[in-house]
C-alpha atoms as a PDB file:
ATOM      1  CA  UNK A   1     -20.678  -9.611  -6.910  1.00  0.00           C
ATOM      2  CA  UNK A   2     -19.482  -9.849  -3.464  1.00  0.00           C
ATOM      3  CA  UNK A   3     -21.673  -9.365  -0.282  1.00  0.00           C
ATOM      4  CA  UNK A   4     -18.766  -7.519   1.228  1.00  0.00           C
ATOM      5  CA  UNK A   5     -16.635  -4.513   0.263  1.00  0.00           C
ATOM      6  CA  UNK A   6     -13.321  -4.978   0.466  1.00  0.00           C
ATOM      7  CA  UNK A   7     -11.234  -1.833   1.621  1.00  0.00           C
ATOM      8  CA  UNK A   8      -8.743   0.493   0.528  1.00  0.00           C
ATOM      9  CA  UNK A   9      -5.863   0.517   1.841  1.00  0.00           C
ATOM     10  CA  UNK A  10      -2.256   2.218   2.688  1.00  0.00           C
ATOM     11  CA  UNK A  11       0.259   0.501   4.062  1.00  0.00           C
ATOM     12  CA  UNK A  12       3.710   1.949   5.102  1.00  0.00           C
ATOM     13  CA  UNK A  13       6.349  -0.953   4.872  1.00  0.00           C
ATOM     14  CA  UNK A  14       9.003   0.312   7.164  1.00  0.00           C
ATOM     15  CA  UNK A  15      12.456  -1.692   6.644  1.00  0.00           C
ATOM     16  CA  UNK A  16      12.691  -5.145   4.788  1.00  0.00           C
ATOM     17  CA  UNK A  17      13.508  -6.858   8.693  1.00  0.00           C
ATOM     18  CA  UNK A  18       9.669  -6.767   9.320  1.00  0.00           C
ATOM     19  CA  UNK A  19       9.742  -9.955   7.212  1.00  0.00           C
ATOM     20  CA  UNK A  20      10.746 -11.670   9.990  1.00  0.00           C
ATOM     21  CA  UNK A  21       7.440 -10.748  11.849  1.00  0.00           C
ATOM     22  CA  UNK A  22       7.126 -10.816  15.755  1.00  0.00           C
ATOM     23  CA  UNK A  23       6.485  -7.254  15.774  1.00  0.00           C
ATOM     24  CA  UNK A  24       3.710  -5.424  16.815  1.00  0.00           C
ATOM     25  CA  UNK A  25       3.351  -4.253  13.198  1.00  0.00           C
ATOM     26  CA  UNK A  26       3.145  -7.819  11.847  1.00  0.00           C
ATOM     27  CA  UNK A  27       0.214  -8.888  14.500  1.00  0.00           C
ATOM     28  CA  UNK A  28      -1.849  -5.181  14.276  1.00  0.00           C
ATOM     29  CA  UNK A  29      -1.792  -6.750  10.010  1.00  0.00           C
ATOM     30  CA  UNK A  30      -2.555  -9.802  10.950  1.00  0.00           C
ATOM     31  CA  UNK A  31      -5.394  -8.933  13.367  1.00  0.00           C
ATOM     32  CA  UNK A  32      -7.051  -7.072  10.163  1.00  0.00           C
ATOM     33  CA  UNK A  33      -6.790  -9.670   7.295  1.00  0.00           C
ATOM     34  CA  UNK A  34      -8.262 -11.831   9.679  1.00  0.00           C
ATOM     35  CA  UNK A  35     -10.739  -9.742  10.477  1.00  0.00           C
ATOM     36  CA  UNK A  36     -12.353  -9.899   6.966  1.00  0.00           C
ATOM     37  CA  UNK A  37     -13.177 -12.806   4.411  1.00  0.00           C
ATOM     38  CA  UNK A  38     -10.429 -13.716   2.668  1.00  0.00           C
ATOM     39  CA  UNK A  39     -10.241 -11.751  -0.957  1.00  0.00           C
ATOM     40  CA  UNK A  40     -10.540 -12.956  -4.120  1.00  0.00           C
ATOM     41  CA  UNK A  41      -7.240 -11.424  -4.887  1.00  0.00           C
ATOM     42  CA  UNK A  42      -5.239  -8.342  -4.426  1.00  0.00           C
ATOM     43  CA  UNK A  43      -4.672  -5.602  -6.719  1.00  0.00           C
ATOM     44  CA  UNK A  44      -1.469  -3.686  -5.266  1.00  0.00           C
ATOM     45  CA  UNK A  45       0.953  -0.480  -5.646  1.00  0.00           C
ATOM     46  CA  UNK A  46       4.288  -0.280  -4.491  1.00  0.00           C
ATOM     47  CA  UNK A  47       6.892   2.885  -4.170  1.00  0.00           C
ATOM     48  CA  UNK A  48       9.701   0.421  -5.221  1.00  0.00           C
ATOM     49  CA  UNK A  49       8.196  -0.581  -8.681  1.00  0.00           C
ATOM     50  CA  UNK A  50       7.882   3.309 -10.497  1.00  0.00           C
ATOM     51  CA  UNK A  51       7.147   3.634 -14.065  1.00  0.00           C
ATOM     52  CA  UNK A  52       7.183   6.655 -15.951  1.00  0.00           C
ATOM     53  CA  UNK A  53       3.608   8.183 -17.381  1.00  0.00           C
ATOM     54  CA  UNK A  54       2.402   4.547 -18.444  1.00  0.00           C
ATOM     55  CA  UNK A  55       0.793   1.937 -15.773  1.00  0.00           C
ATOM     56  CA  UNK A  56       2.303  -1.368 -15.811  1.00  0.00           C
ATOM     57  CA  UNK A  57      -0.060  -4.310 -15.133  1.00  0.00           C
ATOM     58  CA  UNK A  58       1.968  -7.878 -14.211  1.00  0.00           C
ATOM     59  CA  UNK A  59      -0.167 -10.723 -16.066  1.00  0.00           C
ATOM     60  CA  UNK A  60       0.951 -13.511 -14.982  1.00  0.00           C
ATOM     61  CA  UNK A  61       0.168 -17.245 -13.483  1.00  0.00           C
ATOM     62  CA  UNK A  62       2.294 -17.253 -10.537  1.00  0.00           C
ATOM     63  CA  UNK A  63       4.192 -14.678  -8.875  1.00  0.00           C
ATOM     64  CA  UNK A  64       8.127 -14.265  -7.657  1.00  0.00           C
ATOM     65  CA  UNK A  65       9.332 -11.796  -5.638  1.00  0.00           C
ATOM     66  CA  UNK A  66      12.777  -9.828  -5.609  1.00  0.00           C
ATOM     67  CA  UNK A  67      15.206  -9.096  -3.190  1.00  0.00           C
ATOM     68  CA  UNK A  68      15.785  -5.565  -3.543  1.00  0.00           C
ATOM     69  CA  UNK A  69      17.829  -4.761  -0.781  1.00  0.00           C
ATOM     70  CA  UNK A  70      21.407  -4.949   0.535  1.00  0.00           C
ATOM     71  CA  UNK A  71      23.271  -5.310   3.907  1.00  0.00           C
ATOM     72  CA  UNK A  72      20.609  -6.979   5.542  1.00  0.00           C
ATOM     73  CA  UNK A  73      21.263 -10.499   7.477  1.00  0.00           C
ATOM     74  CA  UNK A  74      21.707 -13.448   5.282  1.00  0.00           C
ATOM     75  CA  UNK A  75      18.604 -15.060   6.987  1.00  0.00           C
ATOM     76  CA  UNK A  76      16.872 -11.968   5.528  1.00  0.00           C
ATOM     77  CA  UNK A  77      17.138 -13.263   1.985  1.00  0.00           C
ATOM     78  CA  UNK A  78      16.451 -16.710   2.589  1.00  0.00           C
ATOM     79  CA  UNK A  79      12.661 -15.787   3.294  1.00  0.00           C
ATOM     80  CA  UNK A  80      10.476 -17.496   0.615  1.00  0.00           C
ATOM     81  CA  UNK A  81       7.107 -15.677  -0.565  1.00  0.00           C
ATOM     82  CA  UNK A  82       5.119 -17.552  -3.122  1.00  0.00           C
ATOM     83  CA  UNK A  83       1.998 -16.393  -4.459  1.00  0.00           C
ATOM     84  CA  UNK A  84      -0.182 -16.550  -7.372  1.00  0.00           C
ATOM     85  CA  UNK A  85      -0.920 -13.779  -9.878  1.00  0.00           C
ATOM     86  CA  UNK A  86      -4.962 -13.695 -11.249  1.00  0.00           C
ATOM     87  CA  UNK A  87      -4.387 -12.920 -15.497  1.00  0.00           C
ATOM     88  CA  UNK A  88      -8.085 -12.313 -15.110  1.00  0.00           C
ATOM     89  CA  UNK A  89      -8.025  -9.680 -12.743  1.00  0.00           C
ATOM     90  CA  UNK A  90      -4.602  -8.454 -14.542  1.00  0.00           C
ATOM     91  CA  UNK A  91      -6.844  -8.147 -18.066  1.00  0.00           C
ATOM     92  CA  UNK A  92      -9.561  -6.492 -16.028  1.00  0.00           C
ATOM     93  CA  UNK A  93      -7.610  -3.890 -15.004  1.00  0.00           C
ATOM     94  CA  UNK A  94      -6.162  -2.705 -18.185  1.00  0.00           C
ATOM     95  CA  UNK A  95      -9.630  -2.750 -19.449  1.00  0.00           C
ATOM     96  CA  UNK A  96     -10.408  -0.186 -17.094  1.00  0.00           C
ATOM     97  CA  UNK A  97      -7.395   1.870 -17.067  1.00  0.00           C
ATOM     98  CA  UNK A  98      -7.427   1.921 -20.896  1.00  0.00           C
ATOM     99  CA  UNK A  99     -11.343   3.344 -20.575  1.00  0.00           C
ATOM    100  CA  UNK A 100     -10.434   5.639 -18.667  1.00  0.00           C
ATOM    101  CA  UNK A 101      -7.732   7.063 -20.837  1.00  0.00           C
ATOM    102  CA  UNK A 102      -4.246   5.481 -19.012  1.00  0.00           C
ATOM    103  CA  UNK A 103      -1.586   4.378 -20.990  1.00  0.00           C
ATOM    104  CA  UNK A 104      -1.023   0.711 -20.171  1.00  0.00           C
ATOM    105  CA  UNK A 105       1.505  -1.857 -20.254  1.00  0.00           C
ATOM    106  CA  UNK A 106       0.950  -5.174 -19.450  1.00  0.00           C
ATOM    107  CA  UNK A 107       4.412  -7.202 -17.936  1.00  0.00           C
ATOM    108  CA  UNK A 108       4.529 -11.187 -17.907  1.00  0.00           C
ATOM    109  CA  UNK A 109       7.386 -11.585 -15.900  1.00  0.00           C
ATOM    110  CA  UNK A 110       8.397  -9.112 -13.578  1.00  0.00           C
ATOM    111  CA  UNK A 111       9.319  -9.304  -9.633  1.00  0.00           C
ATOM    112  CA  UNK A 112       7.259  -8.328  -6.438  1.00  0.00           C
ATOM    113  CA  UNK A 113       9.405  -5.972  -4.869  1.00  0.00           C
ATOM    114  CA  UNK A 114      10.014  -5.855  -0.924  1.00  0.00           C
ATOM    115  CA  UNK A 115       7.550  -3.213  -0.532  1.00  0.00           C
ATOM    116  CA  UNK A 116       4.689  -5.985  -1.580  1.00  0.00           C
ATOM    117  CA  UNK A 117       5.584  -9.098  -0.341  1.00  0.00           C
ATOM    118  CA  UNK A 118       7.031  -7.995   3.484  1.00  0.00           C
ATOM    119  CA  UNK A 119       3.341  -6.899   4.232  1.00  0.00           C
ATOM    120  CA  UNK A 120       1.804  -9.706   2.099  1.00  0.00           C
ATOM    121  CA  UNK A 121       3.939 -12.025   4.910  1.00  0.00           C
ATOM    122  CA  UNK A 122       1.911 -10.370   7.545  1.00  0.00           C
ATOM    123  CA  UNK A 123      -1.535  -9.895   5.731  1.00  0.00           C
ATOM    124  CA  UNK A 124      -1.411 -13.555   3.965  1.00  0.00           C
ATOM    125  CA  UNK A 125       1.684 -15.439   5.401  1.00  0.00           C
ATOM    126  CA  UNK A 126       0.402 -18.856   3.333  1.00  0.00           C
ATOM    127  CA  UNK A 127       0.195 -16.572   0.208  1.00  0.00           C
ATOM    128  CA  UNK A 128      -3.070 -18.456  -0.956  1.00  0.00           C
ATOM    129  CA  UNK A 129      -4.468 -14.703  -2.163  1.00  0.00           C
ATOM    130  CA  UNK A 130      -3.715 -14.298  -6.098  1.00  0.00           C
ATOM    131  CA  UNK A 131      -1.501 -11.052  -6.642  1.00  0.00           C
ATOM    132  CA  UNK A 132      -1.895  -8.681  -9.226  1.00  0.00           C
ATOM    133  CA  UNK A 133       0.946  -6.185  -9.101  1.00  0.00           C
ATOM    134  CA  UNK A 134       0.173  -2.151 -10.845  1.00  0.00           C
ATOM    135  CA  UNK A 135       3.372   0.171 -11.315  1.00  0.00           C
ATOM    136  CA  UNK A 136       3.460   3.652  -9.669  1.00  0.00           C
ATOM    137  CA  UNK A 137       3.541   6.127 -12.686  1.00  0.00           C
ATOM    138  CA  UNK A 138       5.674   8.448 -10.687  1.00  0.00           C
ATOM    139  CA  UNK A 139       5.959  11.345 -13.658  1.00  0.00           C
ATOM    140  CA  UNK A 140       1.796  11.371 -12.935  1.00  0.00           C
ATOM    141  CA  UNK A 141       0.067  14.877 -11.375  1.00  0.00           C
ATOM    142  CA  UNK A 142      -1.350  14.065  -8.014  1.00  0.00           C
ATOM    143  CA  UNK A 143      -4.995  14.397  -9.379  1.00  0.00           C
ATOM    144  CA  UNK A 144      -3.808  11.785 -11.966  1.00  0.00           C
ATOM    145  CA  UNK A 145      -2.880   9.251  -9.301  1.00  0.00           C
ATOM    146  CA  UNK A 146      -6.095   9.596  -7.138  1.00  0.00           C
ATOM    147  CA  UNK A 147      -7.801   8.850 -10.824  1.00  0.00           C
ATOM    148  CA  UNK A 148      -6.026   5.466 -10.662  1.00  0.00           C
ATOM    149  CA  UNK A 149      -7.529   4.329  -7.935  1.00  0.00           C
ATOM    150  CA  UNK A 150     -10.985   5.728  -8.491  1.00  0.00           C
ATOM    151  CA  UNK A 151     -11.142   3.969 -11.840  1.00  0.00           C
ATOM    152  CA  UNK A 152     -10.182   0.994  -9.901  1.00  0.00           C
ATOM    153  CA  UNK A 153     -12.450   1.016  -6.917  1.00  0.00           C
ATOM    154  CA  UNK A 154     -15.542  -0.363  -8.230  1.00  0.00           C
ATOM    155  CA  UNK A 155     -13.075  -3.491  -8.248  1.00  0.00           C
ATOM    156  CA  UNK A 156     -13.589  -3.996  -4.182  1.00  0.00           C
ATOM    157  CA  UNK A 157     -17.399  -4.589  -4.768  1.00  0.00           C
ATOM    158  CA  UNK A 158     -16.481  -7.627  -6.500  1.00  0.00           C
ATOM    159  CA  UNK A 159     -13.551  -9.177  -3.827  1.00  0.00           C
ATOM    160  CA  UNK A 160     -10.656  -7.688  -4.684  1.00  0.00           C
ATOM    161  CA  UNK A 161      -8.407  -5.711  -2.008  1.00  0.00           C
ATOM    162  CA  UNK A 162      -6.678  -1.997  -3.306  1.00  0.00           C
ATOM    163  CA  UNK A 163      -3.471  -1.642  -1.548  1.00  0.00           C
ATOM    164  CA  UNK A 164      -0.871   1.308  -1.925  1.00  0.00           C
ATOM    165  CA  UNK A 165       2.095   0.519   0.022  1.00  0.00           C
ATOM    166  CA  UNK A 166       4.470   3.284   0.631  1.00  0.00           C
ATOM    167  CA  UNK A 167       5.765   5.608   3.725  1.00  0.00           C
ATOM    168  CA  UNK A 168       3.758   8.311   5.220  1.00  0.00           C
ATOM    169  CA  UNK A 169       7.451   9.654   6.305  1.00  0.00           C
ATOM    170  CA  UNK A 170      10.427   7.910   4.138  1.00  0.00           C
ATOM    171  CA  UNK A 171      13.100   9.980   4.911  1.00  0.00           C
ATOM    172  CA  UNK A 172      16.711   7.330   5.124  1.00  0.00           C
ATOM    173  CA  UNK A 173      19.312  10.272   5.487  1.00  0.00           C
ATOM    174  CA  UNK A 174      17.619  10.521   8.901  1.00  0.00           C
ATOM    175  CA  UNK A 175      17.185   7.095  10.209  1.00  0.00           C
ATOM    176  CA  UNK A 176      19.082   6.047  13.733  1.00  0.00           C
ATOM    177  CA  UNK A 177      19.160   2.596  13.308  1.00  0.00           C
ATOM    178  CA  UNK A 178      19.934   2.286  17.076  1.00  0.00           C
ATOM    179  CA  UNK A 179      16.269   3.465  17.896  1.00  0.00           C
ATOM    180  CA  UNK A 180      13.821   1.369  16.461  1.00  0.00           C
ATOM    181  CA  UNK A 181      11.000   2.583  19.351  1.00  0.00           C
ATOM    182  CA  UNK A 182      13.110   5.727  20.084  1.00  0.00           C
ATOM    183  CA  UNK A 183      11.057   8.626  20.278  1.00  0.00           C
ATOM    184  CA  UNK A 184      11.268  10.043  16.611  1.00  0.00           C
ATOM    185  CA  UNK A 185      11.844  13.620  15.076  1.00  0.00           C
ATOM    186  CA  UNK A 186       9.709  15.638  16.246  1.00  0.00           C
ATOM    187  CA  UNK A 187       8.688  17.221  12.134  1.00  0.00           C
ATOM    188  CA  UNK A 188       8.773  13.428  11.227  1.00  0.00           C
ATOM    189  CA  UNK A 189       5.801  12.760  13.814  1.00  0.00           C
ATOM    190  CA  UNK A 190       3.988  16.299  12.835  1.00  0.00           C
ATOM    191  CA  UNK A 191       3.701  15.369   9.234  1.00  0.00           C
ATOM    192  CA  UNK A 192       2.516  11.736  10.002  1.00  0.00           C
ATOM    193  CA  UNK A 193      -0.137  13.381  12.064  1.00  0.00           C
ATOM    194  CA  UNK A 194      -1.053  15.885   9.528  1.00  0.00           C
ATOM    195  CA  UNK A 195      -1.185  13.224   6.770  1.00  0.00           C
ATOM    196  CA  UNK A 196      -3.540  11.268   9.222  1.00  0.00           C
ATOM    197  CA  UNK A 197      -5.835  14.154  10.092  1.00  0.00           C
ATOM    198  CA  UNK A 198      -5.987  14.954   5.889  1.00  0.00           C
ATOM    199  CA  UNK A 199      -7.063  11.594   5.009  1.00  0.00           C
ATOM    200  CA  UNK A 200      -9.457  10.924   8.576  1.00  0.00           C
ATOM    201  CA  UNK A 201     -10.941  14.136   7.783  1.00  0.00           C
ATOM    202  CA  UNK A 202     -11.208  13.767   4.010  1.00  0.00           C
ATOM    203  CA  UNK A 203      -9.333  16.749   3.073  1.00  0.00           C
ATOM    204  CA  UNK A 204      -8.203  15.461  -0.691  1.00  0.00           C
ATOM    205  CA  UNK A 205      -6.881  19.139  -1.314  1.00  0.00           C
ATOM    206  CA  UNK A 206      -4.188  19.179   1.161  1.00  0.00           C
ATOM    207  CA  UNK A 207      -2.828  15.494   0.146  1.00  0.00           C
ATOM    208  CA  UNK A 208      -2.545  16.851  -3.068  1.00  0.00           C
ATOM    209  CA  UNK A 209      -0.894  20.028  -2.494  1.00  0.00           C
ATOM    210  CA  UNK A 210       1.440  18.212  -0.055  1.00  0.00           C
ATOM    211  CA  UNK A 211       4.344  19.988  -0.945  1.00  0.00           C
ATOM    212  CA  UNK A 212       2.756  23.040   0.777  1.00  0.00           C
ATOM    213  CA  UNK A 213       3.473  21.517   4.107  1.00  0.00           C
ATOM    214  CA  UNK A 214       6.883  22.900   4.794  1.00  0.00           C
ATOM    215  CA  UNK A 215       8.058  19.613   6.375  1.00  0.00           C
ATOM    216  CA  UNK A 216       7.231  17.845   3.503  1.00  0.00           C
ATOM    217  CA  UNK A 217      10.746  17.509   1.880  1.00  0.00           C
ATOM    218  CA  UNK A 218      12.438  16.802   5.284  1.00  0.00           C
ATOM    219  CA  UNK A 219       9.750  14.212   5.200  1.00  0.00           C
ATOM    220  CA  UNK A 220      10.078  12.918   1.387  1.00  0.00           C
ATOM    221  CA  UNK A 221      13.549  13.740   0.107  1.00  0.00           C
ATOM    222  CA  UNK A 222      12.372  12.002  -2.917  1.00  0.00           C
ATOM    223  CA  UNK A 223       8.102  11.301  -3.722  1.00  0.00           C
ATOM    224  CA  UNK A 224       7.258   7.770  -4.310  1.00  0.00           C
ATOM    225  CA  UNK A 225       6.816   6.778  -1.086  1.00  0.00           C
ATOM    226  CA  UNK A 226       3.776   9.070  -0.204  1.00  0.00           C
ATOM    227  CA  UNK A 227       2.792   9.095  -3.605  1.00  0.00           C
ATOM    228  CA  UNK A 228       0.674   5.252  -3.402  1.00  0.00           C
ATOM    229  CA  UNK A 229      -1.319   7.418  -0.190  1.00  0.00           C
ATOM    230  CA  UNK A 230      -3.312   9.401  -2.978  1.00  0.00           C
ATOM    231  CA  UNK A 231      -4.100   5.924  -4.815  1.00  0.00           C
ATOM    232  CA  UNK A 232      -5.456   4.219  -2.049  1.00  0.00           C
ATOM    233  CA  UNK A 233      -7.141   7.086  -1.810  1.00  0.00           C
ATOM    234  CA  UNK A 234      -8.741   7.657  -4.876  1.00  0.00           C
ATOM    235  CA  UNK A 235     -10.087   4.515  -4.467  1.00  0.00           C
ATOM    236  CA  UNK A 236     -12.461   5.754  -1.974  1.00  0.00           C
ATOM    237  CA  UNK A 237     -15.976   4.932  -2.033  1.00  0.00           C
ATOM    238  CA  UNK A 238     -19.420   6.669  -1.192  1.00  0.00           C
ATOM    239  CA  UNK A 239     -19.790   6.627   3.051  1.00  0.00           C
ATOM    240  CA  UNK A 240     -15.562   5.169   3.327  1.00  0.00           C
ATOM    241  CA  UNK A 241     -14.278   6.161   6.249  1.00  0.00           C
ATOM    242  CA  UNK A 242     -11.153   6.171   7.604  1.00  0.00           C
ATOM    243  CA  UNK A 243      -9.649   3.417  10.414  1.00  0.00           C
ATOM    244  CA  UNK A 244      -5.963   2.919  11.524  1.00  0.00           C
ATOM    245  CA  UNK A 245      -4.700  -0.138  11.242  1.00  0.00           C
ATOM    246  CA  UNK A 246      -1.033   0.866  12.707  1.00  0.00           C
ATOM    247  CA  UNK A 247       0.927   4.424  13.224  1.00  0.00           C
ATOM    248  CA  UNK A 248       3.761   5.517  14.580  1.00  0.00           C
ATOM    249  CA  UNK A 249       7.475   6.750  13.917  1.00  0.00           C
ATOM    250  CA  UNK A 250      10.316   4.328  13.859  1.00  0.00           C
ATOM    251  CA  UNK A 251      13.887   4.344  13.470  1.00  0.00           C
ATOM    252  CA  UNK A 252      13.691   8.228  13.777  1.00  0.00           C
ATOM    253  CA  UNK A 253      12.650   8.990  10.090  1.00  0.00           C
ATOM    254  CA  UNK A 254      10.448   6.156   9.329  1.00  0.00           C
ATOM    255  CA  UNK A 255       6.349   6.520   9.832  1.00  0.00           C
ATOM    256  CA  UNK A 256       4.636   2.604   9.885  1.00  0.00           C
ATOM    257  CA  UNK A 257       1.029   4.393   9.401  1.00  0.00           C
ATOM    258  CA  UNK A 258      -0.928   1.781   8.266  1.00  0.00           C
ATOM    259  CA  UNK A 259      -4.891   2.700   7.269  1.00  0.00           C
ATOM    260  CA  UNK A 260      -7.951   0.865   5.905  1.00  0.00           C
ATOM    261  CA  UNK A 261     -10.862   3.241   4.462  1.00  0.00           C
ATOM    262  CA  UNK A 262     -14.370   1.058   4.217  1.00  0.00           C
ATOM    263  CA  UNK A 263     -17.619   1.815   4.662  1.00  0.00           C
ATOM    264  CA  UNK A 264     -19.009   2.693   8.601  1.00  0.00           C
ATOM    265  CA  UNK A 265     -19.609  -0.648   9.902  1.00  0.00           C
ATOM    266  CA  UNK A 266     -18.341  -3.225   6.877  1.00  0.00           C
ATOM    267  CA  UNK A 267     -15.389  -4.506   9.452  1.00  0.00           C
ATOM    268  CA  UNK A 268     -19.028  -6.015  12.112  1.00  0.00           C
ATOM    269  CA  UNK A 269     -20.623  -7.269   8.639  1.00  0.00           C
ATOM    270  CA  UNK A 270     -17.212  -9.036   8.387  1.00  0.00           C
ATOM    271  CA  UNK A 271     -17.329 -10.947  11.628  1.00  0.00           C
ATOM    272  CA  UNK A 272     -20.769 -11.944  10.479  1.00  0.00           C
ATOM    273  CA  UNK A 273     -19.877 -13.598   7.113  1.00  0.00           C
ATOM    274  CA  UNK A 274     -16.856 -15.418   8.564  1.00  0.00           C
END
């Protein structure tokens, strides 16, 4: 078992440009993988790979990613990501999900979608941290999807990394691509706020009745982009508390609210292992 206990954590992925790093969100990333040992491997969720009720687990030796995009610059898609998978970890997991009553399917050959691998470029640019990619079950209650991370979290006691990457605000009807560090909608930076003040203050009930907050659907025209918040989430341990990595609104419509959750202190105990 490790010494250390690796976080939880959300990640919102903004556009697929961030690949090409030089951005403050790129080094505020950087600045916390390397604040940490390196993990044993990552265990991830992604709003651009949604099942249905059943979890998909990808088994499999060595990873490949997928451009899933379109009218970006041709440099865009030229960016190589290479990465291991960990069929240990990927068998570990359906153990537990099984256990704990999930429907499970396990994929050998399958893509990491933008929404993993533009953050991995930033967290672990030389890819040398094994992979392990778990679908979002979008048809899944709320309650359901904090469940999948709980059953997962005694997983970051033993060097693996939860990560749900998503949007805290994802709404692309709304985006002015002219105004990367414009000064946002106004609802779009209220509801980032709110989300950050639910999960810094540990309020689980409002993130699950989310679609209470009346900005909500200006602020998720569609779900699956807030939904990997409640995993990372539910993977919360005992004496976790919350830490931004990264906020803010871009583009108008797009929150980068980035967030670790860790135990009081773990991030010091870090420094001291390195």
């Amino acid at each position: 078992m490790s010494s250390f206990r690796y976080p939880t954590v959300f990640i919102s992925h903004g556009t697929p440009m961030l690949a090409f790093g030089d951005d403050p969100f790129h080094e505020n990333l950087a600045r916390f993988s390397a604040s940490m040992p390196k993990p044993k491997a990552i265990a991830i969720v992604s709003a651009h790979s949604v099942s249905s009720e059943d979890v998909h687990v990808l088994r499999t030796d060595k990873n490949w990613i997928q451009y899933d995009f379109s009218g970006f610059p041709k440099e865009l898609y030229q960016i190589k990501y290479e990465c291991a998978g960990d069929p240990k970890l990927a068998d570990e997991i359906v153990r537990l999900l099984k256990d704990a009553q999930f429907s499970v399917k396990v994929d050998t050959d399958a893509p990491l979608d933008h929404g993993i691998w533009v953050p991995l470029l930033s967290l672990y640019p030389k890819g040398d941290v094994p992979v392990v990619r778990i679908s979002l079950p979008i048809n899944l209650i709320p309650i359901q999807l904090l469940k999948l991370g709980h059953t997962l979290s005694k997983l970051r006691e033993n060097g693996v990394m939860l990560i749900g990457t998503g949007g805290a605000v994802h709404n692309l009807s709304e985006l002015k691509w002219s105004q990367k560090h414009g000064p946002g909608h106004d609802w779009a930076k209220e509801f980032e706020q709110y989300v950050l003040l639910a999960v810094q203050n540990k309020d689980v009930d409002a993130l699950v009745a989310i679609d209470e907050n009346p900005e909500f659907f200006k602020a998720h025209p569609s779900a699956e982009h807030y939904l990997p918040i409640l995993f990372a989430v539910g993977a919360a341990l005992p004496g976790d508390e919350m830490r931004v990595i990264f906020k803010g609104v871009e583009y108008g419509s797009l929150s980068m609210l980035c967030f670790e959750l860790n135990r009081k202190g773990e991030i010091e105990k870090a420094h001291s292992l390195h």
